[in-house]
C-alpha atoms as a PDB file:
ATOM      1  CA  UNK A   1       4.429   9.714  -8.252  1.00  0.00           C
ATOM      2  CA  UNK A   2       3.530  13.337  -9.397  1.00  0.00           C
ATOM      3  CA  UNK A   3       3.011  14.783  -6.183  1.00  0.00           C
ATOM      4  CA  UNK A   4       4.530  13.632  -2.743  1.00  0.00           C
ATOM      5  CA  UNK A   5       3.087  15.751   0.368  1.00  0.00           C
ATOM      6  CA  UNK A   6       3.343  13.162   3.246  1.00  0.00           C
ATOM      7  CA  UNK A   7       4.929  10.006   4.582  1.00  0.00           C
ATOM      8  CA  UNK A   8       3.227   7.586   6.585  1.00  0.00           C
ATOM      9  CA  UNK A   9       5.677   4.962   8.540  1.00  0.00           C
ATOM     10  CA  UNK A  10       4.583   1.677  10.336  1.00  0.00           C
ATOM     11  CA  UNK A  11       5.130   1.342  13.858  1.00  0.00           C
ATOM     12  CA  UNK A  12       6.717  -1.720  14.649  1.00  0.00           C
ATOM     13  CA  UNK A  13       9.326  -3.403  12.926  1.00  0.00           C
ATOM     14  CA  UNK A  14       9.844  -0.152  10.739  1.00  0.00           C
ATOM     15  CA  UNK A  15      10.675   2.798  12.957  1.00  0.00           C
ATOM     16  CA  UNK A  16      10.996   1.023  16.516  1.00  0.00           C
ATOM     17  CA  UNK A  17      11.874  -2.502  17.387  1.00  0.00           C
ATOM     18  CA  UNK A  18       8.931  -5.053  17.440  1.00  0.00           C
ATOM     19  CA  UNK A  19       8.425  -6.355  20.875  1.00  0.00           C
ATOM     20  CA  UNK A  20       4.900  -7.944  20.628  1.00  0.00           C
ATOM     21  CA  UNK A  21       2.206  -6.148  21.859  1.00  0.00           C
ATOM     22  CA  UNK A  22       3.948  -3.640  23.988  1.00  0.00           C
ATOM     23  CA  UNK A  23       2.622  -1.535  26.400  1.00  0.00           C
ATOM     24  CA  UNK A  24       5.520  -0.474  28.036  1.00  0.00           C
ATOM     25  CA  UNK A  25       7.302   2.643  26.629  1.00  0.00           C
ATOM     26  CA  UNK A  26      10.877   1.752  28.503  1.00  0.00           C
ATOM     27  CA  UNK A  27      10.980  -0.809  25.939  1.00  0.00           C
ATOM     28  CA  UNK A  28      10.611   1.621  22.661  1.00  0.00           C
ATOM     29  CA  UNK A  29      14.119   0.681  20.495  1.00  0.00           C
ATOM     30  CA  UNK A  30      14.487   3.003  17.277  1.00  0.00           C
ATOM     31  CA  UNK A  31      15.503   1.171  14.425  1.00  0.00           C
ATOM     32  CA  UNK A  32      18.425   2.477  12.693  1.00  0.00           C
ATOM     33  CA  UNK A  33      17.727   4.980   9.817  1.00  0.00           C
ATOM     34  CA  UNK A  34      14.481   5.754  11.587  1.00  0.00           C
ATOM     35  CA  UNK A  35      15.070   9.287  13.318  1.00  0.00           C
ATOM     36  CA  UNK A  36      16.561  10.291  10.186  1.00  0.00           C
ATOM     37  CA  UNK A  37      14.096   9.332   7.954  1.00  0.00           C
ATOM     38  CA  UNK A  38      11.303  11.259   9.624  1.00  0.00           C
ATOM     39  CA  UNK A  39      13.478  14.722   9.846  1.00  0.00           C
ATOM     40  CA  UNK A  40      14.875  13.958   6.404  1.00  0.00           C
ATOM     41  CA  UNK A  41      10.783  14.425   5.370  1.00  0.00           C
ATOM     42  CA  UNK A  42      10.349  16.941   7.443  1.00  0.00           C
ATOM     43  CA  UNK A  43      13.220  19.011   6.654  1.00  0.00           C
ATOM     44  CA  UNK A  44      11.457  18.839   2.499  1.00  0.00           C
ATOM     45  CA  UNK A  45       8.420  20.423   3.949  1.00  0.00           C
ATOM     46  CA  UNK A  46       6.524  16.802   4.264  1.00  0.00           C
ATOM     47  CA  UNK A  47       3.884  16.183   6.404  1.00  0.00           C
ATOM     48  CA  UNK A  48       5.038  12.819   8.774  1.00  0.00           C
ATOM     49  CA  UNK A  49       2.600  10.193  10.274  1.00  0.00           C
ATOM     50  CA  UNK A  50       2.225   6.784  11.737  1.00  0.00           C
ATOM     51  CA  UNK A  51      -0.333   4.014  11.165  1.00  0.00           C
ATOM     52  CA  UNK A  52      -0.379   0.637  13.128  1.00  0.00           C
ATOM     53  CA  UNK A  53      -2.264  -2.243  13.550  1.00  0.00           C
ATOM     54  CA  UNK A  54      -2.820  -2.948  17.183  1.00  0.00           C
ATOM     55  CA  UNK A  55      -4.752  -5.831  17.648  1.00  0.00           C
ATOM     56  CA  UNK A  56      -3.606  -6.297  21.293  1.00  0.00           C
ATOM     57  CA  UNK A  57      -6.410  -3.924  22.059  1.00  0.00           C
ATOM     58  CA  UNK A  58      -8.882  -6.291  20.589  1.00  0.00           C
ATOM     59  CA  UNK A  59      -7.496  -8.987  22.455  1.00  0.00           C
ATOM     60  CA  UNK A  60      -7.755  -7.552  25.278  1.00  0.00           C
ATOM     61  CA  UNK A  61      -3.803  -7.409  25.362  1.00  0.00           C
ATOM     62  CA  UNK A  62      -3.354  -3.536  25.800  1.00  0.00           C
ATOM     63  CA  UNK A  63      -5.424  -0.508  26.957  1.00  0.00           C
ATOM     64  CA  UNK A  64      -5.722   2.429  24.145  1.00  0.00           C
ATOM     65  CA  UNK A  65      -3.927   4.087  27.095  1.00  0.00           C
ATOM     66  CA  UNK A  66      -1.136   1.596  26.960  1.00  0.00           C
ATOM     67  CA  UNK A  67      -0.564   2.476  23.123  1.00  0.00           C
ATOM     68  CA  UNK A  68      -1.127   5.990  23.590  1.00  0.00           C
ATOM     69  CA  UNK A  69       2.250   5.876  25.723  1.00  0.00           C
ATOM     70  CA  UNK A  70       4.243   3.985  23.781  1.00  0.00           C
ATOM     71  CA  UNK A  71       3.523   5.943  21.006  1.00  0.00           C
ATOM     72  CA  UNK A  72       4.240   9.077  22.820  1.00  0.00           C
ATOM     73  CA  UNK A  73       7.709   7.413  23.722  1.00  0.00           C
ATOM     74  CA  UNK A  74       8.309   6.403  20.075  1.00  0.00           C
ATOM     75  CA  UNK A  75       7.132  10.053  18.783  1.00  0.00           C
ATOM     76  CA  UNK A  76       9.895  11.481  21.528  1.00  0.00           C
ATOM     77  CA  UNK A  77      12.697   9.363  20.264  1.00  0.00           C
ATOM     78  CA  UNK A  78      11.962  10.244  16.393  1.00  0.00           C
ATOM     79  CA  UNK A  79      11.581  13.915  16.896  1.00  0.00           C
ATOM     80  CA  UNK A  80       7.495  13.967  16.498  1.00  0.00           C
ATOM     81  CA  UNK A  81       5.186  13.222  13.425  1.00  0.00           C
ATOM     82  CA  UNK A  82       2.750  14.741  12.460  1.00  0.00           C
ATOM     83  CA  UNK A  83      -0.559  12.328  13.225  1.00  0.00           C
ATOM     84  CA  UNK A  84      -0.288   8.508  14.815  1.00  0.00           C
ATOM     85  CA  UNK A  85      -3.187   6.733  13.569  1.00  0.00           C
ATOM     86  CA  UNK A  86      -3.698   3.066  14.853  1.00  0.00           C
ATOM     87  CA  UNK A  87      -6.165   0.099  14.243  1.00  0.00           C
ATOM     88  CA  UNK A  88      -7.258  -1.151  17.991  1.00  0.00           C
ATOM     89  CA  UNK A  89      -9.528  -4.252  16.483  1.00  0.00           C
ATOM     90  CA  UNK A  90      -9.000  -8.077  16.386  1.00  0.00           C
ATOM     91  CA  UNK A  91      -8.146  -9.604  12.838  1.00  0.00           C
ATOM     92  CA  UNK A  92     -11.804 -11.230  13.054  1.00  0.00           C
ATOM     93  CA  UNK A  93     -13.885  -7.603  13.540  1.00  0.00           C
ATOM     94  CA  UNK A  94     -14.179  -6.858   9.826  1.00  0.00           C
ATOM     95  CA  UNK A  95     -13.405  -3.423  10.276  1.00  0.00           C
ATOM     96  CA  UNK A  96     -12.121  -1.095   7.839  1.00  0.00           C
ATOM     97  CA  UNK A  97      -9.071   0.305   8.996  1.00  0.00           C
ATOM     98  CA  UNK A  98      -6.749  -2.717   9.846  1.00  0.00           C
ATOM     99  CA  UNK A  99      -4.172  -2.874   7.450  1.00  0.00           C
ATOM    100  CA  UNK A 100      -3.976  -4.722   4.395  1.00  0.00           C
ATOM    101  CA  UNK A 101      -7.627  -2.022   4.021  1.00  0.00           C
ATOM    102  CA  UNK A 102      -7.014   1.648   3.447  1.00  0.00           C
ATOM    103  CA  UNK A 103      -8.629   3.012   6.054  1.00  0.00           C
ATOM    104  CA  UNK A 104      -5.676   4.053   8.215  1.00  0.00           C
ATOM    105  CA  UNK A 105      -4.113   5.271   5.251  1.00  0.00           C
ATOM    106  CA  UNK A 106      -7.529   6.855   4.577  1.00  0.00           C
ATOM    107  CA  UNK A 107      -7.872   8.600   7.947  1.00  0.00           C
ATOM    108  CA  UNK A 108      -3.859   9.992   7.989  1.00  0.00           C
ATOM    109  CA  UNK A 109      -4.211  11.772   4.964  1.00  0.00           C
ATOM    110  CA  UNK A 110      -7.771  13.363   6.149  1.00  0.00           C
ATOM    111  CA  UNK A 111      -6.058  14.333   9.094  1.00  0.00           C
ATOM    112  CA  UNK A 112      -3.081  15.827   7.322  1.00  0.00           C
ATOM    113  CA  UNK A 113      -4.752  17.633   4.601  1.00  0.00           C
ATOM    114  CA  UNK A 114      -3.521  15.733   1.781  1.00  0.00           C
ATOM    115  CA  UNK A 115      -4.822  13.311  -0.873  1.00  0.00           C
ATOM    116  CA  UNK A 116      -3.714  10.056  -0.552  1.00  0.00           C
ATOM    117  CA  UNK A 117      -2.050   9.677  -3.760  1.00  0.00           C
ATOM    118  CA  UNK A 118       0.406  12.066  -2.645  1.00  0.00           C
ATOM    119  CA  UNK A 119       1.331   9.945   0.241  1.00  0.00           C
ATOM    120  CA  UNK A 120       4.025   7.177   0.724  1.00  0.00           C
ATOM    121  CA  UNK A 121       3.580   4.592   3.068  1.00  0.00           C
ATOM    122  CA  UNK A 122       6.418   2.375   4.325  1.00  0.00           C
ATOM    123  CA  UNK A 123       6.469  -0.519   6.451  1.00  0.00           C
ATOM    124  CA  UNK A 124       7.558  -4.226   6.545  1.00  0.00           C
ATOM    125  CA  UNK A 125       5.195  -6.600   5.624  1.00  0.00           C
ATOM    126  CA  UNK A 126       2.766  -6.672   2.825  1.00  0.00           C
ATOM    127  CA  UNK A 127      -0.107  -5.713   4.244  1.00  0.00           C
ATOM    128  CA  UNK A 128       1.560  -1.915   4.499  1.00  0.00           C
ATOM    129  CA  UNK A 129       2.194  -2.386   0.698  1.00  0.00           C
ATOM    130  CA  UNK A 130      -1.588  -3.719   0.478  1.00  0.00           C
ATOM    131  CA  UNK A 131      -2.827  -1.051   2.441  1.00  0.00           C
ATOM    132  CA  UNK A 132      -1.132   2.072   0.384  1.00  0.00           C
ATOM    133  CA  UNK A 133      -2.376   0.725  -2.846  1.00  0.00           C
ATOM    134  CA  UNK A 134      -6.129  -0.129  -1.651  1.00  0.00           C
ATOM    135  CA  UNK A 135      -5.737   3.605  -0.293  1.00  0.00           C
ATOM    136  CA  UNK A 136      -4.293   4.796  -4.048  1.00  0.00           C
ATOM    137  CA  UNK A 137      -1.133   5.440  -2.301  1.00  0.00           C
ATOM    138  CA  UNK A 138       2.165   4.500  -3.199  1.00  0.00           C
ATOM    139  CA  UNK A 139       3.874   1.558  -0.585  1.00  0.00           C
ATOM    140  CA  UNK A 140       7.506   0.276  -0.185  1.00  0.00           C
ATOM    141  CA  UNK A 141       8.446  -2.600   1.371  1.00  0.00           C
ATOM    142  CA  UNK A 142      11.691  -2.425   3.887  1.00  0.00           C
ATOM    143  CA  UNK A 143      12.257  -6.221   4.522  1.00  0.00           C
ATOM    144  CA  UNK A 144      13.621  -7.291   8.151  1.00  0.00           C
ATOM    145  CA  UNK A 145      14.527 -10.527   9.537  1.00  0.00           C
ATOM    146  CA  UNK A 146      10.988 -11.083  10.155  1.00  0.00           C
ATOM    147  CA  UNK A 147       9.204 -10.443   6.720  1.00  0.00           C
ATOM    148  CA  UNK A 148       8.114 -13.532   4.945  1.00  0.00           C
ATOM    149  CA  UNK A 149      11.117 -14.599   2.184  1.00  0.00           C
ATOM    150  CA  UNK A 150       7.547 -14.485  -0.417  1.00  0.00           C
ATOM    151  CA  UNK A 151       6.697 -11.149   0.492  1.00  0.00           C
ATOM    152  CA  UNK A 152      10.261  -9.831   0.117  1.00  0.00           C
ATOM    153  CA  UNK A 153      10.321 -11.553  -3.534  1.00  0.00           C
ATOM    154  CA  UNK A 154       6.825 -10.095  -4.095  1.00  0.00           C
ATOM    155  CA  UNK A 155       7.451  -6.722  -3.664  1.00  0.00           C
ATOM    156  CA  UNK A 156      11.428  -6.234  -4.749  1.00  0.00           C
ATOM    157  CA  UNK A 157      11.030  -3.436  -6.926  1.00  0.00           C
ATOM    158  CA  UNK A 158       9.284  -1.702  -4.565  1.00  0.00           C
ATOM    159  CA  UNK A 159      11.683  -1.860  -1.586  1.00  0.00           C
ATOM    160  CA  UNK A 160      14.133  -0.536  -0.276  1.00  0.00           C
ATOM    161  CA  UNK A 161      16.606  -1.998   2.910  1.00  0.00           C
ATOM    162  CA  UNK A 162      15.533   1.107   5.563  1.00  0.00           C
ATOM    163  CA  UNK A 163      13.237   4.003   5.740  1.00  0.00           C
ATOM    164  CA  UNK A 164      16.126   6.460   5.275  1.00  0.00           C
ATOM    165  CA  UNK A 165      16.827   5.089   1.963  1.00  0.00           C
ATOM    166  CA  UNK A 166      12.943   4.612   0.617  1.00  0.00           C
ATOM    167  CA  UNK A 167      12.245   8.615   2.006  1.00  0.00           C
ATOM    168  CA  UNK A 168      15.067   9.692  -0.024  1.00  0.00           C
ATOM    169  CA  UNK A 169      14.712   7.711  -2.926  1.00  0.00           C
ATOM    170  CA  UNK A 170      10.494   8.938  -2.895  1.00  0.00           C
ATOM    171  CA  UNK A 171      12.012  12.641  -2.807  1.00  0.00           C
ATOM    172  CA  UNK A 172      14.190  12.077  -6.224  1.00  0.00           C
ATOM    173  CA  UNK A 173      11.246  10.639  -7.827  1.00  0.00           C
ATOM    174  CA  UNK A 174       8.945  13.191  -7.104  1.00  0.00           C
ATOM    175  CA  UNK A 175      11.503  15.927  -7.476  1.00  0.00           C
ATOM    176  CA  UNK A 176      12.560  14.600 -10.895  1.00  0.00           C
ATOM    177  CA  UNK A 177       8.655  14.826 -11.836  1.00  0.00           C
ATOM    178  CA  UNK A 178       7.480  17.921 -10.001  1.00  0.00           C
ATOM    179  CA  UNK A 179       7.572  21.405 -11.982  1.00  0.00           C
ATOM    180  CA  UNK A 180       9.831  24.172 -10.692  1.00  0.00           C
ATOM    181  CA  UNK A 181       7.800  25.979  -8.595  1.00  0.00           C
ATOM    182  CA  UNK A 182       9.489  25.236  -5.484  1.00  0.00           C
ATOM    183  CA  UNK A 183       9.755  27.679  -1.741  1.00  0.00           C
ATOM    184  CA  UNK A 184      12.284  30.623  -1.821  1.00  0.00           C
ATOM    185  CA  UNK A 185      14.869  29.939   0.391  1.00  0.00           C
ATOM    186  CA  UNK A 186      14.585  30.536   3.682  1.00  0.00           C
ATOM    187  CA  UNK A 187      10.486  29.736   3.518  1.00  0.00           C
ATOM    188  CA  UNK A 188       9.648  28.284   7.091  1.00  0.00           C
ATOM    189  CA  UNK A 189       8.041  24.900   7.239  1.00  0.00           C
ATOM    190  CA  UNK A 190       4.056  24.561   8.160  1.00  0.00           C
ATOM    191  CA  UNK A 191       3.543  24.783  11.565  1.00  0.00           C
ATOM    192  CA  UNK A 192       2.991  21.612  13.355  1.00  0.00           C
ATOM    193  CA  UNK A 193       2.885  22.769  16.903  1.00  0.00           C
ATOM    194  CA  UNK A 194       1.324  20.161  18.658  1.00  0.00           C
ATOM    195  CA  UNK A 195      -2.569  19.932  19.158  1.00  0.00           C
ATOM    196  CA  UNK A 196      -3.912  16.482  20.938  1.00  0.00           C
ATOM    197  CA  UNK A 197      -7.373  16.432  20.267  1.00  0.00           C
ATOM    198  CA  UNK A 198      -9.163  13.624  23.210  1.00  0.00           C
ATOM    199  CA  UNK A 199      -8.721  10.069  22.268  1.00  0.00           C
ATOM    200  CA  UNK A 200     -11.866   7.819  20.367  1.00  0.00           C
ATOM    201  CA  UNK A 201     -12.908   5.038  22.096  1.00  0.00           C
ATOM    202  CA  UNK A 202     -12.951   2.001  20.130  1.00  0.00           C
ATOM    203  CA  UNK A 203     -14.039   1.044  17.461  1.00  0.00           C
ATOM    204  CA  UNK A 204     -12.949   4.565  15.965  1.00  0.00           C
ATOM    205  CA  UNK A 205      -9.462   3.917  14.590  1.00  0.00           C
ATOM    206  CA  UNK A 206      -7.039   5.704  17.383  1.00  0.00           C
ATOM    207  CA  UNK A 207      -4.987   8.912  16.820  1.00  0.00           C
ATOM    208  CA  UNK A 208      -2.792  11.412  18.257  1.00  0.00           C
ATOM    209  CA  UNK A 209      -3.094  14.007  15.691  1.00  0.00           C
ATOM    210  CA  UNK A 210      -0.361  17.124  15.921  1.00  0.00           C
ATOM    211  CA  UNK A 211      -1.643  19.177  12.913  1.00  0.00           C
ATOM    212  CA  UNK A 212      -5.344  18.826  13.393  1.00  0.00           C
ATOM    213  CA  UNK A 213      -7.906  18.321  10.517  1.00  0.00           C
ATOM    214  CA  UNK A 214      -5.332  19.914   8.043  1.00  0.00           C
ATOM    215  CA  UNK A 215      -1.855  21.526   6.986  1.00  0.00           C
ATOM    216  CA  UNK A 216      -2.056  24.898   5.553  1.00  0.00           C
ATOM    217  CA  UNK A 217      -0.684  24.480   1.906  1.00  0.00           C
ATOM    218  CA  UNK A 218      -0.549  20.782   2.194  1.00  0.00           C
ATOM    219  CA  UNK A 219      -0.175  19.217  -1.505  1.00  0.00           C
ATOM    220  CA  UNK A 220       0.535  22.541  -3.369  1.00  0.00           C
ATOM    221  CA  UNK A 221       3.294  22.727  -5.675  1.00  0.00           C
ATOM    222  CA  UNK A 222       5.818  24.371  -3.254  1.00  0.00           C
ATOM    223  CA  UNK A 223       5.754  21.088  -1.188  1.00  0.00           C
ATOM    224  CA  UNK A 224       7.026  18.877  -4.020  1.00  0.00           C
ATOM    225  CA  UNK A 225      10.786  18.382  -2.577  1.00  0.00           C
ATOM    226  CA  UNK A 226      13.527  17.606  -4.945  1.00  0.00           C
ATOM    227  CA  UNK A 227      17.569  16.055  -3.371  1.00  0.00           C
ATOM    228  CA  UNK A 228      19.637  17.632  -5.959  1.00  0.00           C
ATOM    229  CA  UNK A 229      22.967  15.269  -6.272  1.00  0.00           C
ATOM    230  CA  UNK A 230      21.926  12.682  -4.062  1.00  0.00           C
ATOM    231  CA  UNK A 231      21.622   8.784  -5.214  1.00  0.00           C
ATOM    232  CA  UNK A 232      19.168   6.259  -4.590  1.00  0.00           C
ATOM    233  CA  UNK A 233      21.792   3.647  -3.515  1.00  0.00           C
ATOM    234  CA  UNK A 234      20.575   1.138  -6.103  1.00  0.00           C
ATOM    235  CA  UNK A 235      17.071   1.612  -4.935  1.00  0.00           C
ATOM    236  CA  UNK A 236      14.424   0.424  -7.400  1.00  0.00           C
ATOM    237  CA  UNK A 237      11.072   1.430  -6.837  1.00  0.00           C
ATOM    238  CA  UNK A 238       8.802   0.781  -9.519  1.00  0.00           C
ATOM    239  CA  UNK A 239       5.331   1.824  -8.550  1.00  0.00           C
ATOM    240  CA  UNK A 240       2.684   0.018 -10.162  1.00  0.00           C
ATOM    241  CA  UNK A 241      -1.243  -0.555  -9.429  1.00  0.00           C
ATOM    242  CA  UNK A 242      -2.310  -4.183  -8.734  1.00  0.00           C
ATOM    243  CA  UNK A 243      -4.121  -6.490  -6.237  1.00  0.00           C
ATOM    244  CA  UNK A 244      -3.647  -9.071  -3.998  1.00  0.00           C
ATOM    245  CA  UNK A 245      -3.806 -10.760  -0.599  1.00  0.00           C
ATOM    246  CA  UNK A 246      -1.267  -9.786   2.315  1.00  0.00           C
ATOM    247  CA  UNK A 247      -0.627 -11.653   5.837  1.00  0.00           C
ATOM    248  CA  UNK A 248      -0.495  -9.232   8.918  1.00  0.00           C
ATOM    249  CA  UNK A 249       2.200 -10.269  11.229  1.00  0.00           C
ATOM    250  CA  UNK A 250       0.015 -10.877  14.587  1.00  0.00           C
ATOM    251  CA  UNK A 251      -3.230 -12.503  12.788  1.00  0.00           C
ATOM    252  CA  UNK A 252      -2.241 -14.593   9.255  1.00  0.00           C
ATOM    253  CA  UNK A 253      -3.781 -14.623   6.990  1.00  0.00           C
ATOM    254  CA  UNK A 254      -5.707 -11.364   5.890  1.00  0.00           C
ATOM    255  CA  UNK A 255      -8.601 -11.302   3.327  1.00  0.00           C
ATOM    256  CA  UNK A 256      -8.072 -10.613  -0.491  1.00  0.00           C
ATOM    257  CA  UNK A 257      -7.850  -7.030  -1.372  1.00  0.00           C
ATOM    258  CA  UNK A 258      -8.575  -4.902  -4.783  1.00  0.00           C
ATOM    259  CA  UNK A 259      -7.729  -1.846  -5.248  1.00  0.00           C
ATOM    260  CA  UNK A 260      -9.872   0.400  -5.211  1.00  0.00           C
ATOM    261  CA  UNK A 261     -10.929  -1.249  -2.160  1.00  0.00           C
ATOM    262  CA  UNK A 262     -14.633  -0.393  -1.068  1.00  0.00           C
ATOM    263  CA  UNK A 263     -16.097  -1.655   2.138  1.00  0.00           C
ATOM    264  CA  UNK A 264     -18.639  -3.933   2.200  1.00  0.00           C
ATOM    265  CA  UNK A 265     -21.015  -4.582   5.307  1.00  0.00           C
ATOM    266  CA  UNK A 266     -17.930  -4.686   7.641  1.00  0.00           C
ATOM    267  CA  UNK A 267     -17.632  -2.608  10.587  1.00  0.00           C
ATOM    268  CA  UNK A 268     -16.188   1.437   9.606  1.00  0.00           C
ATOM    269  CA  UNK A 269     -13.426   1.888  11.781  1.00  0.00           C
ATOM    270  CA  UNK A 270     -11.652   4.878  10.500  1.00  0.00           C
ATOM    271  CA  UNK A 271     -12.751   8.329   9.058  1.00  0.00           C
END
């Protein structure tokens, strides 16, 4: 990774607790590591986003409105990202921004200002691993109890056991690699004040955006963070360019995907 300007997170399963299509934000749960792993990113200057599938919309499980909240809760709890992107379509639409396909990926980095090789994406099944490489981003896999045993063999050298520990092995590697050009001390971060632009009605891929189309300086030199001293805890993460199919959690089996991925005469979701 030569440049690393953003981190895009899963929803469920990687920063909050899954409880299956939710729409109740009294029952957001962070997982543990999560808070810290979003400030730990944002304290390196890093842009911060989410992007879920939520087929529950597609369903007709959930409102937009009902993920909105929960979102809102979960942003609350983990001390607010950046953009929260989401995929409101049924595995059988065809669209183009449920994961294993980039477009999420696609859409956060738009929205941030970055390209999406300077992104990492995290989540817990393959489909987020899928997703990041279709996208030309870089994926890691944190397993859970409720990641396929294949997918955790699949993907062990690019994992990691919690988002804390894949954000801070991401900022060695991309310290180690970035030249020395970094923000005097005492440089404040990018303003990310919020700005909620009005919601898309499907089949636009969903977001609550807090930087708007872009982030001043995003995926200049001065952003590449380096942890001088710290450890990667055994971490391996060996990123590497291939292709392959990936289940989503709530739908099975997914269709085969090549990266670069380019989208055919399914529906265009996101962008």
């Amino acid at each position: 990774m030569n440049r690393l300007s953003a981190v895009l997170f899963d929803r469920d399963g990687t920063l909050v607790v899954d409880v299956p299509y939710n729409g109740d934000p009294d029952r957001v749960r962070l997982l543990p590591g999560a808070a810290a792993a979003v400030a730990l990113a944002r304290s390196h200057g890093l842009a911060t986003g989410v992007v879920s599938n939520q087929s529950g919309i597609g369903r007709g499980l959930l409102t937009v409105e009902q993920v909105r909240r929960v979102n809102a809760r979960a942003d609350e709890l983990l001390g607010g990202l950046d953009t929260w992107v989401f995929c409101p379509h049924a595995p059988d639409v065809g669209c183009a921004c449920r994961k294993p396909r980039p477009g999420l990926i696609l859409t956060a980095a738009a929205r941030l200002g970055v390209p999406p090789d300077e992104c990492l994406v995290i989540g817990d099944i393959a489909a987020d691993v899928l997703a990041a490489r279709a996208a030309g981003a870089r994926g890691v896999l944190i397993p859970n109890a409720a990641t396929d045993p294949a997918e955790v063999g699949r993907f062990a050298t690019e994992s990691a056991p919690d988002p804390l520990t894949a954000v801070r092995a991401a900022l060695i590697e991309a310290g180690a690699r970035a030249d020395r050009r970094r923000p005097s001390p005492g440089t404040p971060p990018p303003d990310r004040r919020p700005s909620v632009p009005e919601a898309a009605p499907p089949p636009a891929a969903h977001l609550r955006d807090r930087t708007g189309p872009s982030v001043p300086g995003a995926g200049v030199a001065g952003r590449r963070p380096s942890v001088p001293g710290a450890a990667a805890s055994g971490v391996r993460l060996s990123w590497r360019d291939a292709s392959g199919s990936g289940q989503d959690r709530d739908s099975g089996a997914d269709p085969v995907v090549r990266a670069p991925w380019r989208a055919g005469p399914a529906r265009r979701c996101a962008g």
